[in-house]
PDB file of N, CA and C in Angstrom:
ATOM      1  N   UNK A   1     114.942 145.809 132.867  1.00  0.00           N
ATOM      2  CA  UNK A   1     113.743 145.525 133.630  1.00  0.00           C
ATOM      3  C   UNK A   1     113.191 146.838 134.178  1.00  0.00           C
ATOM      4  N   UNK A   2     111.703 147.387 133.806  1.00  0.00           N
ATOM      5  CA  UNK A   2     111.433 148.231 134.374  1.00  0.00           C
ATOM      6  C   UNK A   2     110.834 148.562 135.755  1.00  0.00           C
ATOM      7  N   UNK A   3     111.652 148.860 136.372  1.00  0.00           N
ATOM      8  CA  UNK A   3     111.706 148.693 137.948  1.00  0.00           C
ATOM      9  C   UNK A   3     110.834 149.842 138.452  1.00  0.00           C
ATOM     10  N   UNK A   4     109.373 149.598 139.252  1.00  0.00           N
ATOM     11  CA  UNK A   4     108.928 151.329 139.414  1.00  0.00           C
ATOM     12  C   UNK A   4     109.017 151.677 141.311  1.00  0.00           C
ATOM     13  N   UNK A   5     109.406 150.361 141.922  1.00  0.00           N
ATOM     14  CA  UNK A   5     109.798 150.590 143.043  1.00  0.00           C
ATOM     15  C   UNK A   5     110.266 149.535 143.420  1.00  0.00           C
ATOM     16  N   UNK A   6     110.966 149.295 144.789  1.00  0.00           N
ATOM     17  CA  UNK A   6     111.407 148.602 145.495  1.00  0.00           C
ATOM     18  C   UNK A   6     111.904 148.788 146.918  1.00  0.00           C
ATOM     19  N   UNK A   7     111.148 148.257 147.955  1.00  0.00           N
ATOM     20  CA  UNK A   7     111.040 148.099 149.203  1.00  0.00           C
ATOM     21  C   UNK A   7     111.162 146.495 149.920  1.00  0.00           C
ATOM     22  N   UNK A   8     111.816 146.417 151.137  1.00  0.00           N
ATOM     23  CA  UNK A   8     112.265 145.563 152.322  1.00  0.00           C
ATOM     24  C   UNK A   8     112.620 144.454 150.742  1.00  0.00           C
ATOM     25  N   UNK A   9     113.458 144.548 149.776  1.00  0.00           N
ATOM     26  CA  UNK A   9     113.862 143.424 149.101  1.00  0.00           C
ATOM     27  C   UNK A   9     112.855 143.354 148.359  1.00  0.00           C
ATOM     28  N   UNK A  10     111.673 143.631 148.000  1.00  0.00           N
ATOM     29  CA  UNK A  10     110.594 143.501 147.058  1.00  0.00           C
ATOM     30  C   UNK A  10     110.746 144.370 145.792  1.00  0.00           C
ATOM     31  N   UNK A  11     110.991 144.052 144.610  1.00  0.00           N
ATOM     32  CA  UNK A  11     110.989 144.686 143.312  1.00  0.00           C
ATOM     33  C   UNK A  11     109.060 144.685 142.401  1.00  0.00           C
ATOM     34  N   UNK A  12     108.952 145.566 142.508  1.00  0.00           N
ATOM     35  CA  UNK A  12     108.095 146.197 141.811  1.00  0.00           C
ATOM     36  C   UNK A  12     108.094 146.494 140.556  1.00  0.00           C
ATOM     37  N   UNK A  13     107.698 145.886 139.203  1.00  0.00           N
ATOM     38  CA  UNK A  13     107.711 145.749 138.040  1.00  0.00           C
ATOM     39  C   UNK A  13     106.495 145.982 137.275  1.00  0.00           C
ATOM     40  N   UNK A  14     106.791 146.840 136.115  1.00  0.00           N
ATOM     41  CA  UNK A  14     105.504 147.012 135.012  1.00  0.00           C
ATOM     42  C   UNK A  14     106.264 147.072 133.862  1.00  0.00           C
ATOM     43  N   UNK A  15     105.162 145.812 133.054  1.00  0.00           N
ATOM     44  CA  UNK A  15     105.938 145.845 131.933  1.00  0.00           C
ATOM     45  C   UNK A  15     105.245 147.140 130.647  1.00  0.00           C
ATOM     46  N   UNK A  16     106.298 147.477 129.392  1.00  0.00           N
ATOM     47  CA  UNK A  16     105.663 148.209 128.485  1.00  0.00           C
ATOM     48  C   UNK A  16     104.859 147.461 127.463  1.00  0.00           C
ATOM     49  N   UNK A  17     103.599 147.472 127.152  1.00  0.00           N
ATOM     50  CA  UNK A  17     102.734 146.741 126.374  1.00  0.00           C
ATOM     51  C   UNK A  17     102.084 145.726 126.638  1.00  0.00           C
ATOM     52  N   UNK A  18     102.149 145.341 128.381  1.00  0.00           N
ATOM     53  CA  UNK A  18     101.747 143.817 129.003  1.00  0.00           C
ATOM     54  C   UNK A  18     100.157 143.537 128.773  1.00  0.00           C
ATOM     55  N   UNK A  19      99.819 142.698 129.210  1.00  0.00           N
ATOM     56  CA  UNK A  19      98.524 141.759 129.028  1.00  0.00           C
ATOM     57  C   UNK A  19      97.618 142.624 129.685  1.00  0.00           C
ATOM     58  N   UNK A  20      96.549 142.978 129.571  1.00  0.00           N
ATOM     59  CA  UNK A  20      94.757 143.306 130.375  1.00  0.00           C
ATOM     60  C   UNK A  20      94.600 142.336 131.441  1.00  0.00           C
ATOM     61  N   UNK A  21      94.110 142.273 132.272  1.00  0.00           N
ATOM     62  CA  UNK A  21      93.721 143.889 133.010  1.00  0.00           C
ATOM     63  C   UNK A  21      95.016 144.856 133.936  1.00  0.00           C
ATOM     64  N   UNK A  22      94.869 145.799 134.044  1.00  0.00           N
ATOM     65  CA  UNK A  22      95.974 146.313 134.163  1.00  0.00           C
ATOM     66  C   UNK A  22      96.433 145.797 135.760  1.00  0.00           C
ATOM     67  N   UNK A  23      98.075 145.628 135.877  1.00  0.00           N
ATOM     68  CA  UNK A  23      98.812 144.760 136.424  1.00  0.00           C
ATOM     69  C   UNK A  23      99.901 145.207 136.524  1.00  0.00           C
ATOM     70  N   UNK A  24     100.767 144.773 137.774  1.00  0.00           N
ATOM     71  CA  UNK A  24     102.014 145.121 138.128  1.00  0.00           C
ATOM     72  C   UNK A  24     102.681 143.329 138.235  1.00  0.00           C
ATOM     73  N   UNK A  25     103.836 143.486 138.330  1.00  0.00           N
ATOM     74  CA  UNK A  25     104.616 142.320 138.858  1.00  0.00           C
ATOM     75  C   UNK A  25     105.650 142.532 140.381  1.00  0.00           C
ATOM     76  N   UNK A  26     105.208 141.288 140.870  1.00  0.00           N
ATOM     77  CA  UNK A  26     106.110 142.038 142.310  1.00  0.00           C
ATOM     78  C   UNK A  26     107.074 140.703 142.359  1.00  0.00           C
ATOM     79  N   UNK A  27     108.421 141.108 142.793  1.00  0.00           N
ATOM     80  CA  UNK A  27     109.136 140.003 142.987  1.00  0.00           C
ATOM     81  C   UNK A  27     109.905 140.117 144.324  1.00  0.00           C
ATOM     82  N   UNK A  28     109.976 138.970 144.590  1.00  0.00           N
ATOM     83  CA  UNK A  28     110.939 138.824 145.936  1.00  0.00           C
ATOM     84  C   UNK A  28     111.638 137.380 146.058  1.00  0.00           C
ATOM     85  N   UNK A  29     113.241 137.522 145.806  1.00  0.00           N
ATOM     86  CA  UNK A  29     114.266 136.339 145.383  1.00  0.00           C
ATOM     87  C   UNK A  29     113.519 135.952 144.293  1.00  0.00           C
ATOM     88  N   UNK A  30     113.388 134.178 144.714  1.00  0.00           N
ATOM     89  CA  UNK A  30     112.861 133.868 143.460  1.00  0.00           C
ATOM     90  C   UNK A  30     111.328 133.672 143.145  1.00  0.00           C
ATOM     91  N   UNK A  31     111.287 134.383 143.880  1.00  0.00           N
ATOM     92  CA  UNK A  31     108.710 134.614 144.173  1.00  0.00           C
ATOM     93  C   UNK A  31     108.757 135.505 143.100  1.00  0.00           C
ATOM     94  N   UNK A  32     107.566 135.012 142.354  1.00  0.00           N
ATOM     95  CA  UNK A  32     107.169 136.288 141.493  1.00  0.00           C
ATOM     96  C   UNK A  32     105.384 136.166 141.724  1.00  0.00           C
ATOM     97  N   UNK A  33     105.078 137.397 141.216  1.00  0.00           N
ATOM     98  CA  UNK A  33     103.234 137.252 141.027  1.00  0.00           C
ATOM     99  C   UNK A  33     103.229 138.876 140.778  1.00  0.00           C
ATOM    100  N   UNK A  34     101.831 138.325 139.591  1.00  0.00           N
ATOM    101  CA  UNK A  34     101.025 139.984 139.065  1.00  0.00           C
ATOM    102  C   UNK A  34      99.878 140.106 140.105  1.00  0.00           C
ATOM    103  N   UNK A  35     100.243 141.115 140.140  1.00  0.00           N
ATOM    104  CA  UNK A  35      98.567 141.935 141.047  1.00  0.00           C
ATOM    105  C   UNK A  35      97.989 142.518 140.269  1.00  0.00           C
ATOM    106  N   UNK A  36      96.825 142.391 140.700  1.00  0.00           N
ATOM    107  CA  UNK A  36      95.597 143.429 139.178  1.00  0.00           C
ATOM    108  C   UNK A  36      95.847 144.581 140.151  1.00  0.00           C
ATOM    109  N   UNK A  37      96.087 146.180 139.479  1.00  0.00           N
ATOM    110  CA  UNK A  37      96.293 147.203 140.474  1.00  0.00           C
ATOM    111  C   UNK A  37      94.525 147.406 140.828  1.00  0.00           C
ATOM    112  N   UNK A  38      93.675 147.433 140.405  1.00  0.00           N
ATOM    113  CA  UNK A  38      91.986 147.880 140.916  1.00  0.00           C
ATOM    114  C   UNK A  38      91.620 147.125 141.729  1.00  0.00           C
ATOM    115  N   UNK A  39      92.046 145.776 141.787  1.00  0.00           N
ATOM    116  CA  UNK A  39      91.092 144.582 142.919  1.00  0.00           C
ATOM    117  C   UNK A  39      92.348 144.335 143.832  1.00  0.00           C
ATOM    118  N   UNK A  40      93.892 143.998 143.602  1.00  0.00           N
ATOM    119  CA  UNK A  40      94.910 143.179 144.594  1.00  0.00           C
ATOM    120  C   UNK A  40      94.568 141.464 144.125  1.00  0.00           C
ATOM    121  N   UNK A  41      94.100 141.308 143.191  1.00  0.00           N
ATOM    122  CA  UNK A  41      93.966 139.724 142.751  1.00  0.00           C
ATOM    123  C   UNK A  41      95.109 139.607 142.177  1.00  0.00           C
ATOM    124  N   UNK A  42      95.585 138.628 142.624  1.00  0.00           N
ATOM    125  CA  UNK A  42      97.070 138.272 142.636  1.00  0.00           C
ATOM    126  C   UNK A  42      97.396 136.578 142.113  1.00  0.00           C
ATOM    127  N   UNK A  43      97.863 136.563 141.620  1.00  0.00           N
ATOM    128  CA  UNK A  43      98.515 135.407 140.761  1.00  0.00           C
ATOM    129  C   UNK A  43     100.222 135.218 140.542  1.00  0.00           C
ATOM    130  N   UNK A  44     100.194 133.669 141.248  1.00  0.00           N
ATOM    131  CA  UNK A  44     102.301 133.532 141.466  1.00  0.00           C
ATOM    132  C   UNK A  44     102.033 133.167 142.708  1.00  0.00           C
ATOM    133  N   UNK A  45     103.222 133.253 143.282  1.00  0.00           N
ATOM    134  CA  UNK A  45     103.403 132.608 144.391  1.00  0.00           C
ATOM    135  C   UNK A  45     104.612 133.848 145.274  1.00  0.00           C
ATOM    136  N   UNK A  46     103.668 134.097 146.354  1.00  0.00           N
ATOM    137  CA  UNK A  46     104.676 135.377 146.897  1.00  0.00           C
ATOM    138  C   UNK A  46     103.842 134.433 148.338  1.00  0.00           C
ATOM    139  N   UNK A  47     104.666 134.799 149.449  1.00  0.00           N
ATOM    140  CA  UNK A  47     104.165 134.155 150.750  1.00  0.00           C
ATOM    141  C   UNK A  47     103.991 135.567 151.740  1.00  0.00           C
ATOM    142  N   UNK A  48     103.014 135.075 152.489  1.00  0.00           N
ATOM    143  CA  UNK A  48     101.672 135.530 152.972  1.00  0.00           C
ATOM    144  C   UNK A  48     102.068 137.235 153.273  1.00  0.00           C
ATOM    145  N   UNK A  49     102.947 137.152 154.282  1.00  0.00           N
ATOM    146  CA  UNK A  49     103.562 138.441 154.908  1.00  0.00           C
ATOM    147  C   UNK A  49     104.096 139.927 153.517  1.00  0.00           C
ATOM    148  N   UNK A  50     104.962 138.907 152.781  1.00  0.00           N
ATOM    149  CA  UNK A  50     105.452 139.456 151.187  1.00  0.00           C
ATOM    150  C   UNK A  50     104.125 140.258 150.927  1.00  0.00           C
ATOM    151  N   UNK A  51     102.974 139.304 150.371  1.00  0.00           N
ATOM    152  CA  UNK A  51     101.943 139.589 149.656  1.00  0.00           C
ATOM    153  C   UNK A  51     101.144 140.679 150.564  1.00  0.00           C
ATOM    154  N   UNK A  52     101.270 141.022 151.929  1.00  0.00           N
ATOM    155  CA  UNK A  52     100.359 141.819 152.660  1.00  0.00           C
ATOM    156  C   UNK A  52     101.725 143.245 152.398  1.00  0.00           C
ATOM    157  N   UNK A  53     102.599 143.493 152.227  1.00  0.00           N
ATOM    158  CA  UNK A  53     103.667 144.463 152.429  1.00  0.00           C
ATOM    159  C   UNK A  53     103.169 144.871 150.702  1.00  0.00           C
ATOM    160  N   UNK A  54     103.004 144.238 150.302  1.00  0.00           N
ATOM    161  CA  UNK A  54     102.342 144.393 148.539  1.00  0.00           C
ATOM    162  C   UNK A  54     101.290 145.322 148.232  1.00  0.00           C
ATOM    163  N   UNK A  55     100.254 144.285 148.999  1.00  0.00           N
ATOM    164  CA  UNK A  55      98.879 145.287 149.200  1.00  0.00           C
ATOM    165  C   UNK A  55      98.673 146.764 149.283  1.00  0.00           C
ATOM    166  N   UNK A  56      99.842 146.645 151.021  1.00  0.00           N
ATOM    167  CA  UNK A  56      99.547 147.978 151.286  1.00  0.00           C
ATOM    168  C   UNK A  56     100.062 148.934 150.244  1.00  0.00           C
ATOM    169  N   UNK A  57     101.517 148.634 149.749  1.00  0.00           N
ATOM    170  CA  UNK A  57     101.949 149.592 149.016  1.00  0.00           C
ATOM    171  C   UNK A  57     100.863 150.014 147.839  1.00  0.00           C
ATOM    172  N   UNK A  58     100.234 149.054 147.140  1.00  0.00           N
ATOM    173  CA  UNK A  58      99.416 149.387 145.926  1.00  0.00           C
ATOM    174  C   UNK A  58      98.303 149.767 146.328  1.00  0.00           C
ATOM    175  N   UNK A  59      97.763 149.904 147.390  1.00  0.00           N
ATOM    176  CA  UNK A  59      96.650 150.738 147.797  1.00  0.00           C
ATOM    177  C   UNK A  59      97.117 152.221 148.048  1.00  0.00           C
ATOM    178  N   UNK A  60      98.394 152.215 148.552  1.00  0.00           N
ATOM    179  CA  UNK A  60      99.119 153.776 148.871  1.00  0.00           C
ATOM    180  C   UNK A  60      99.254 154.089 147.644  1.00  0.00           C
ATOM    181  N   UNK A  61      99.534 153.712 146.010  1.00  0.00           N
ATOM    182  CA  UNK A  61     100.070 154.096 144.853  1.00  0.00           C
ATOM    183  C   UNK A  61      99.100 153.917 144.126  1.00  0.00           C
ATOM    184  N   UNK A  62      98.271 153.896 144.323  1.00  0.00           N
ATOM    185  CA  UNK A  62      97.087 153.029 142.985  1.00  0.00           C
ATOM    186  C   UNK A  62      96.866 154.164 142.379  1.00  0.00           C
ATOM    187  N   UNK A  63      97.057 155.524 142.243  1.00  0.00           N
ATOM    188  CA  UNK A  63      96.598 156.598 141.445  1.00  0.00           C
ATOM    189  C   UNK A  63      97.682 156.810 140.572  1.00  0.00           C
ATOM    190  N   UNK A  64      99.027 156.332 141.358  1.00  0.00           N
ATOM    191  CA  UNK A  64     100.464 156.365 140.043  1.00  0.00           C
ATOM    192  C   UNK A  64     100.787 155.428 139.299  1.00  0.00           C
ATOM    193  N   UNK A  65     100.114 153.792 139.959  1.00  0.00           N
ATOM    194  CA  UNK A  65     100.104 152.738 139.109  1.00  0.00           C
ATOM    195  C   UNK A  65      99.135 152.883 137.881  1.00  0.00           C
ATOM    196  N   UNK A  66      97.824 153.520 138.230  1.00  0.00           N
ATOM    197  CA  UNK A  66      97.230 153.308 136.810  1.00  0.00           C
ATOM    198  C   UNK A  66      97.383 154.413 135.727  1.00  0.00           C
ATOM    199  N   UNK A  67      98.098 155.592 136.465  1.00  0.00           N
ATOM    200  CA  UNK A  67      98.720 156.262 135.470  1.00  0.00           C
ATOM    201  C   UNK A  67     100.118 156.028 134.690  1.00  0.00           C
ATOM    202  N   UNK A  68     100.630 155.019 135.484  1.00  0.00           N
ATOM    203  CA  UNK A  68     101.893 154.279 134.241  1.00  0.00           C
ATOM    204  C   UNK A  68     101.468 153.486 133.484  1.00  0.00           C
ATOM    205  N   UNK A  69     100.441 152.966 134.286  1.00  0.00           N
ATOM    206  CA  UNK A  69      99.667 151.702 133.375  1.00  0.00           C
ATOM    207  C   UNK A  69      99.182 152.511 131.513  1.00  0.00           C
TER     208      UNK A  69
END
């Protein structure tokens, strides 16, 4: 699993060759959901607090996410 971070229990995932538009996967236990890295439109089921600890990080990284992308 390609893991590109992980914080407070949250795994941070990008896959090699995944679907448009470009996207991360965030997991926490058994929550999963893709975020589009340009907008934060998010799809899955991550709960509320999870999904705001998400945000911020991909607004702090969004210049290294779309360069893995």
């Amino acid at each position: 699993m390609p893991v590109i971070s992980r914080f407070f229990g949250i795994s941070i995932v990008m896959y090699h060759r995944d679907h448009q538009p470009p996207h991360f996967h965030a997991k926490y236990g058994e929550a999963e959901a893709t975020v589009e890295i340009a907008t934060g439109v998010t799809e899955g089921s991550l709960s509320r607090r999870v999904l705001q600890l998400v945000n911020e990080w991909r607004e702090l990284h969004q210049p290294e996410l779309i360069e893995d992308w």
